[in-house]
PDB file of N, CA and C in Angstrom:
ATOM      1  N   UNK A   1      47.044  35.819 -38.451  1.00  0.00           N
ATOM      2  CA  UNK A   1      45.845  35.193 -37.926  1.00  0.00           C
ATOM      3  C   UNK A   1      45.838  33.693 -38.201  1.00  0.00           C
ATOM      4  N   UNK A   2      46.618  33.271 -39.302  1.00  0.00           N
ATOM      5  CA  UNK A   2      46.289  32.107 -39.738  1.00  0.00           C
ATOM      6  C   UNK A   2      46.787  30.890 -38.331  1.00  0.00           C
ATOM      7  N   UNK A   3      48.219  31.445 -38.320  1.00  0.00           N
ATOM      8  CA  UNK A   3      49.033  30.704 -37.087  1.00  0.00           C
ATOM      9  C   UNK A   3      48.113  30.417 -35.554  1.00  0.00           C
ATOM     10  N   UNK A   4      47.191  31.656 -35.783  1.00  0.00           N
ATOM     11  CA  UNK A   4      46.647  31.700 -34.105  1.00  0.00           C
ATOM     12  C   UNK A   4      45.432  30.520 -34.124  1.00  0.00           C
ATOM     13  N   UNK A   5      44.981  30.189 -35.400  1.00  0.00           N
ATOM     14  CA  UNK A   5      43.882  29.197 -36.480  1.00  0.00           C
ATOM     15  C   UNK A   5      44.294  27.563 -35.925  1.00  0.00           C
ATOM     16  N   UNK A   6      45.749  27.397 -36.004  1.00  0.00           N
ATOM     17  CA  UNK A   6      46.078  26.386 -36.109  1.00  0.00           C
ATOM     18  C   UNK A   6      45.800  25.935 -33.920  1.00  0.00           C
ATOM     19  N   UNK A   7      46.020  26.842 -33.103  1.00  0.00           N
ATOM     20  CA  UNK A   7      45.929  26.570 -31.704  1.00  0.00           C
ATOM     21  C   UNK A   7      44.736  25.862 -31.129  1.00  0.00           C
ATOM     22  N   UNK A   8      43.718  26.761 -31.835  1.00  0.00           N
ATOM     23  CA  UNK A   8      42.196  26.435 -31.761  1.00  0.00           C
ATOM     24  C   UNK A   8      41.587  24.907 -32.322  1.00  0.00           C
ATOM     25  N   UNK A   9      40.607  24.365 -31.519  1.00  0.00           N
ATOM     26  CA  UNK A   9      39.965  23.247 -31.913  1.00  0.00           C
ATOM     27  C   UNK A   9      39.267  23.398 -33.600  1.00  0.00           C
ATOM     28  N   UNK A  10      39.619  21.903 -33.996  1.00  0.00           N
ATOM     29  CA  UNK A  10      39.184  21.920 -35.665  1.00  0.00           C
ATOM     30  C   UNK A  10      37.825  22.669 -35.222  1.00  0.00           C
ATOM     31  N   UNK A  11      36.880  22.074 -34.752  1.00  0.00           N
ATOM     32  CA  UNK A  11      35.186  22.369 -34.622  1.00  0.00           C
ATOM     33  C   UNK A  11      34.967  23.399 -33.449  1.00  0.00           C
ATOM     34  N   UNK A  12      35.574  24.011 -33.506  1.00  0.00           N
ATOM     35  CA  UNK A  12      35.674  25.531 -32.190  1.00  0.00           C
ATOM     36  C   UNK A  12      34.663  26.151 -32.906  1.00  0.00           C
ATOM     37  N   UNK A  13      33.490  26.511 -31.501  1.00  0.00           N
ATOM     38  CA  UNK A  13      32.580  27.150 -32.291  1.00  0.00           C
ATOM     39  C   UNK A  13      32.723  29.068 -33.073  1.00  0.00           C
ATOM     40  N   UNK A  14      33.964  29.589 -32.278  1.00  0.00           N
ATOM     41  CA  UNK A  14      33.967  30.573 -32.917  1.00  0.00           C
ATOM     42  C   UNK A  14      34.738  30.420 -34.877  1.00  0.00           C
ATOM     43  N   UNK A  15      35.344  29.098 -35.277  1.00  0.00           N
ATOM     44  CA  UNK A  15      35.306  28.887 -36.315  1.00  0.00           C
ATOM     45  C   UNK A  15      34.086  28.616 -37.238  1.00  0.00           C
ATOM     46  N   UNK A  16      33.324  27.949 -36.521  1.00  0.00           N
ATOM     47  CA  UNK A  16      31.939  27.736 -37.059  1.00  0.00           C
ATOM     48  C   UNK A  16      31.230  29.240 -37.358  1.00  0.00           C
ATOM     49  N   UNK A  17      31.413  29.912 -36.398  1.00  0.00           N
ATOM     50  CA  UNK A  17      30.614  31.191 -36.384  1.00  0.00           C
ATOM     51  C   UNK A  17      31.383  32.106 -37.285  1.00  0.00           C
ATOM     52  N   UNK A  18      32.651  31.966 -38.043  1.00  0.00           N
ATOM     53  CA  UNK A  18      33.428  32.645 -39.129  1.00  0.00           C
ATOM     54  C   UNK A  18      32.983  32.218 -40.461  1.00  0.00           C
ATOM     55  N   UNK A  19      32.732  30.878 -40.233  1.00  0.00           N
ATOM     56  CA  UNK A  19      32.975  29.538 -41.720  1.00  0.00           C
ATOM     57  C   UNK A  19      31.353  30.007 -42.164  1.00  0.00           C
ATOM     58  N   UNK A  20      30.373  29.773 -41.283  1.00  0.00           N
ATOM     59  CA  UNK A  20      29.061  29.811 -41.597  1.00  0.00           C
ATOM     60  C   UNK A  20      28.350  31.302 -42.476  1.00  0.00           C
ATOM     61  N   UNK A  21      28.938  32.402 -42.229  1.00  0.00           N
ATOM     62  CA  UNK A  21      28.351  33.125 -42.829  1.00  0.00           C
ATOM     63  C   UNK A  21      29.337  33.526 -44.482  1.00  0.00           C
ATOM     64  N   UNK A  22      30.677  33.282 -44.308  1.00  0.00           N
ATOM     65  CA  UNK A  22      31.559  33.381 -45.244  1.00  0.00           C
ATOM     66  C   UNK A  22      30.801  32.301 -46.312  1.00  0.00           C
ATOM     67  N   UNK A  23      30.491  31.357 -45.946  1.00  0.00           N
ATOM     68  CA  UNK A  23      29.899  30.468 -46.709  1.00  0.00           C
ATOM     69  C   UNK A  23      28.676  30.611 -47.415  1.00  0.00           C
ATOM     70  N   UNK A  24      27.816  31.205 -46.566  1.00  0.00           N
ATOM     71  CA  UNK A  24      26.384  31.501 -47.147  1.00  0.00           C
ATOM     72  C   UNK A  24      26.376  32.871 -47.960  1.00  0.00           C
ATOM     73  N   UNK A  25      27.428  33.434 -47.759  1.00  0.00           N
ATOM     74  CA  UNK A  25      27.494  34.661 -48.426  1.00  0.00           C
ATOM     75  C   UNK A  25      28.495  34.748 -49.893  1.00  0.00           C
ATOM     76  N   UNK A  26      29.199  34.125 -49.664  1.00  0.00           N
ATOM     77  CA  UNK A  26      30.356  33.899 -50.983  1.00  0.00           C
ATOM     78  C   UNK A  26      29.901  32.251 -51.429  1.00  0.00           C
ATOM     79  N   UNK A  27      31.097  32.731 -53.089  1.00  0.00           N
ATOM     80  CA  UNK A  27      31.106  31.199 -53.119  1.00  0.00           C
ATOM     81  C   UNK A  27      32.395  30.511 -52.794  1.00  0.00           C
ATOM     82  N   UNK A  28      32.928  30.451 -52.005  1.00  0.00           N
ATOM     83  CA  UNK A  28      33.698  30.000 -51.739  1.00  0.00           C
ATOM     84  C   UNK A  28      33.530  28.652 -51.359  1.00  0.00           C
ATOM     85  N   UNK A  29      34.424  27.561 -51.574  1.00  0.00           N
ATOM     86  CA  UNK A  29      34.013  25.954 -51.469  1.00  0.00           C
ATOM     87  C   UNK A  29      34.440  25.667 -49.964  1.00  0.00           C
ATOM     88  N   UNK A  30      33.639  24.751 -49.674  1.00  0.00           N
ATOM     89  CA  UNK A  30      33.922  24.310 -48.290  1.00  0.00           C
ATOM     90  C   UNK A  30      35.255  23.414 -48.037  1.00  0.00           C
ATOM     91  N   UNK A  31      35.629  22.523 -48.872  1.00  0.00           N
ATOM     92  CA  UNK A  31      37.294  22.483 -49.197  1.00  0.00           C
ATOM     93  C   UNK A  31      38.515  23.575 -48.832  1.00  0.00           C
ATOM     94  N   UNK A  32      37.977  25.194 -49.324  1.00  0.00           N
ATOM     95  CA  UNK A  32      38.566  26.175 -48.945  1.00  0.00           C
ATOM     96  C   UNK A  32      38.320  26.713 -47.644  1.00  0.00           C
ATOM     97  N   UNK A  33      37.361  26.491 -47.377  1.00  0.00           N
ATOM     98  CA  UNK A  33      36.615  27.396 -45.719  1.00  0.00           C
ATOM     99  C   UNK A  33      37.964  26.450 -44.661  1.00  0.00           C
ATOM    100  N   UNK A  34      37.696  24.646 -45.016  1.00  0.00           N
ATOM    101  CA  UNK A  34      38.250  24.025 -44.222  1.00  0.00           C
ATOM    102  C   UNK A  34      39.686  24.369 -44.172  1.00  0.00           C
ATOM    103  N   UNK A  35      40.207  24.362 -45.332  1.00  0.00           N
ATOM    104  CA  UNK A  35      41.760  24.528 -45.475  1.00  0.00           C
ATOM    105  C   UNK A  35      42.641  25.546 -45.083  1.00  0.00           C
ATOM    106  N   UNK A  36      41.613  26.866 -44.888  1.00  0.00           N
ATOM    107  CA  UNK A  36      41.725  28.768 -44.302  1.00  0.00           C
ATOM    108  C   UNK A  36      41.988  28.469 -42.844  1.00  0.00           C
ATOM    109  N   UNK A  37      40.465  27.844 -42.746  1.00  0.00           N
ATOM    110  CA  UNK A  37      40.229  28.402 -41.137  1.00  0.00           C
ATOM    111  C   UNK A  37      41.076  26.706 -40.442  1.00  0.00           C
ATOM    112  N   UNK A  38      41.945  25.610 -41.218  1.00  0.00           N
ATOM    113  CA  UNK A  38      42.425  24.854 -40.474  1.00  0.00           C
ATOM    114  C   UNK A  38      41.210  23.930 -40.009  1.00  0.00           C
ATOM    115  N   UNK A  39      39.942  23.916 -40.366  1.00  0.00           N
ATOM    116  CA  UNK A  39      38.948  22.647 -39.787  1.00  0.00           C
ATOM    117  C   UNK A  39      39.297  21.404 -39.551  1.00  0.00           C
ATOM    118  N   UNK A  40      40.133  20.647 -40.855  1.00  0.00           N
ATOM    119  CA  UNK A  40      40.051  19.197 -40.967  1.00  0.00           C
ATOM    120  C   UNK A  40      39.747  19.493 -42.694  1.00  0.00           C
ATOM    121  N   UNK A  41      38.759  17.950 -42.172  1.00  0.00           N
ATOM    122  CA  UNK A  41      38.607  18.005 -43.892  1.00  0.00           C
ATOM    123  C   UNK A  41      36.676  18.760 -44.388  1.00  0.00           C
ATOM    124  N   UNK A  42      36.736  18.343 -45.721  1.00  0.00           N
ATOM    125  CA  UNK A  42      35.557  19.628 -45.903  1.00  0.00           C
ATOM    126  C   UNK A  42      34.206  18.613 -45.666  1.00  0.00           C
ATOM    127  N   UNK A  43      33.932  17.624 -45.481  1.00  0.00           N
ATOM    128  CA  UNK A  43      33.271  16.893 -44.859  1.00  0.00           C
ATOM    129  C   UNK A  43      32.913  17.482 -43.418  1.00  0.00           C
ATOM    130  N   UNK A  44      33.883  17.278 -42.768  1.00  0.00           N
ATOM    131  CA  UNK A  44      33.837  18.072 -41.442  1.00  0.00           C
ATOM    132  C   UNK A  44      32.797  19.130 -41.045  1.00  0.00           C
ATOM    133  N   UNK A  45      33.430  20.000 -41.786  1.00  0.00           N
ATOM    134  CA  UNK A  45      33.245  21.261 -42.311  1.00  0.00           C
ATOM    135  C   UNK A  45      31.664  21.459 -42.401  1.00  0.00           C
ATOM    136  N   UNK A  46      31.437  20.672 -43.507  1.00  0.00           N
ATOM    137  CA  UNK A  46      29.750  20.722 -43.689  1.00  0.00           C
ATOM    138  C   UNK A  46      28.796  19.926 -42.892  1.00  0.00           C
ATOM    139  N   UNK A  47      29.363  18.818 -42.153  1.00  0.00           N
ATOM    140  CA  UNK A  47      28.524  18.430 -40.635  1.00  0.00           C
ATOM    141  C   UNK A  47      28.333  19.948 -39.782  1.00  0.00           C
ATOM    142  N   UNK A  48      29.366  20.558 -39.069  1.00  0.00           N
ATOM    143  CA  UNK A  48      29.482  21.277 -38.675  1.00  0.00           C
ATOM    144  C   UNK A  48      28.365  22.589 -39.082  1.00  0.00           C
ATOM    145  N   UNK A  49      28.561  23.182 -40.269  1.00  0.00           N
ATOM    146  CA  UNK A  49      28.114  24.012 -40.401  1.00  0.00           C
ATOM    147  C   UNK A  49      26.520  23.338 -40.881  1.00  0.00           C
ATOM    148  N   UNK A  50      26.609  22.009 -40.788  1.00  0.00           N
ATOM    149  CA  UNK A  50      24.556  22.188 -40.896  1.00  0.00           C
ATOM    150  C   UNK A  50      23.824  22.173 -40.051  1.00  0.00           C
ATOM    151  N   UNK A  51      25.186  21.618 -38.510  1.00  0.00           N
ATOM    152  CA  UNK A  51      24.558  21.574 -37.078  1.00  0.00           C
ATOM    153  C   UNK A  51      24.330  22.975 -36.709  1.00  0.00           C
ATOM    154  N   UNK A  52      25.226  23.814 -37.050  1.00  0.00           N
ATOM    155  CA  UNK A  52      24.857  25.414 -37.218  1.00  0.00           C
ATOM    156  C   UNK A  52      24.078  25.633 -37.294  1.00  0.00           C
ATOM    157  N   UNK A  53      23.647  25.993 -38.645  1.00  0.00           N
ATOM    158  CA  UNK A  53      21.995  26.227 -39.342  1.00  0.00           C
ATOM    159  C   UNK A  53      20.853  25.327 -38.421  1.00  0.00           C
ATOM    160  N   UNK A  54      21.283  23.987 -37.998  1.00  0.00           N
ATOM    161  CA  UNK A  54      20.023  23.570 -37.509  1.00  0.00           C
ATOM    162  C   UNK A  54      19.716  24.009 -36.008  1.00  0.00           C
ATOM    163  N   UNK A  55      20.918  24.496 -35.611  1.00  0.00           N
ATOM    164  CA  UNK A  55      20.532  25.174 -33.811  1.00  0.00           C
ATOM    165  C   UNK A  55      21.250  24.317 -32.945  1.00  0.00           C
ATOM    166  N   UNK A  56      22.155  23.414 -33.712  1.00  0.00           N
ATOM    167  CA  UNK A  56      22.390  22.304 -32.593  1.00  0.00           C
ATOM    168  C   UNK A  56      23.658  22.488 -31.979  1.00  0.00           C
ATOM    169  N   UNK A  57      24.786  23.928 -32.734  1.00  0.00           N
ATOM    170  CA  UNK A  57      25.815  24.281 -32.240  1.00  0.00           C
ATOM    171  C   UNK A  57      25.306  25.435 -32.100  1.00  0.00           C
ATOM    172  N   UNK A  58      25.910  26.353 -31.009  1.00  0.00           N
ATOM    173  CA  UNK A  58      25.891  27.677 -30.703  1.00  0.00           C
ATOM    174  C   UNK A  58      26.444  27.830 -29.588  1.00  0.00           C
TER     175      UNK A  58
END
């Protein structure tokens, strides 16, 4: 799965829709979410996933 990770856009919303609940549910660091799912960097990462939470990606 990881390889098929790397094809996909850093900010693809079905990554967002993986990263976002893995996140709210574990503790896993957003450093790691980014580095798994291939985002970028963990900055990224947490723009992304607050545009999530706020409704502004979907």
């Amino acid at each position: 799965m990881a390889g098929d990770l790397a094809a996909w856009a850093k900010g693809d919303l079905s990554k967002v829709a993986i990263a976002a609940p893995v996140r709210a549910e574990t503790v896993v660091t957003v450093a790691w979410l980014a580095n798994r799912l291939q985002m970028g960097t963990a900055g990224y990462v947490n723009n992304r996933l607050y545009r999530w939470r706020q409704g502004v990606l979907r």
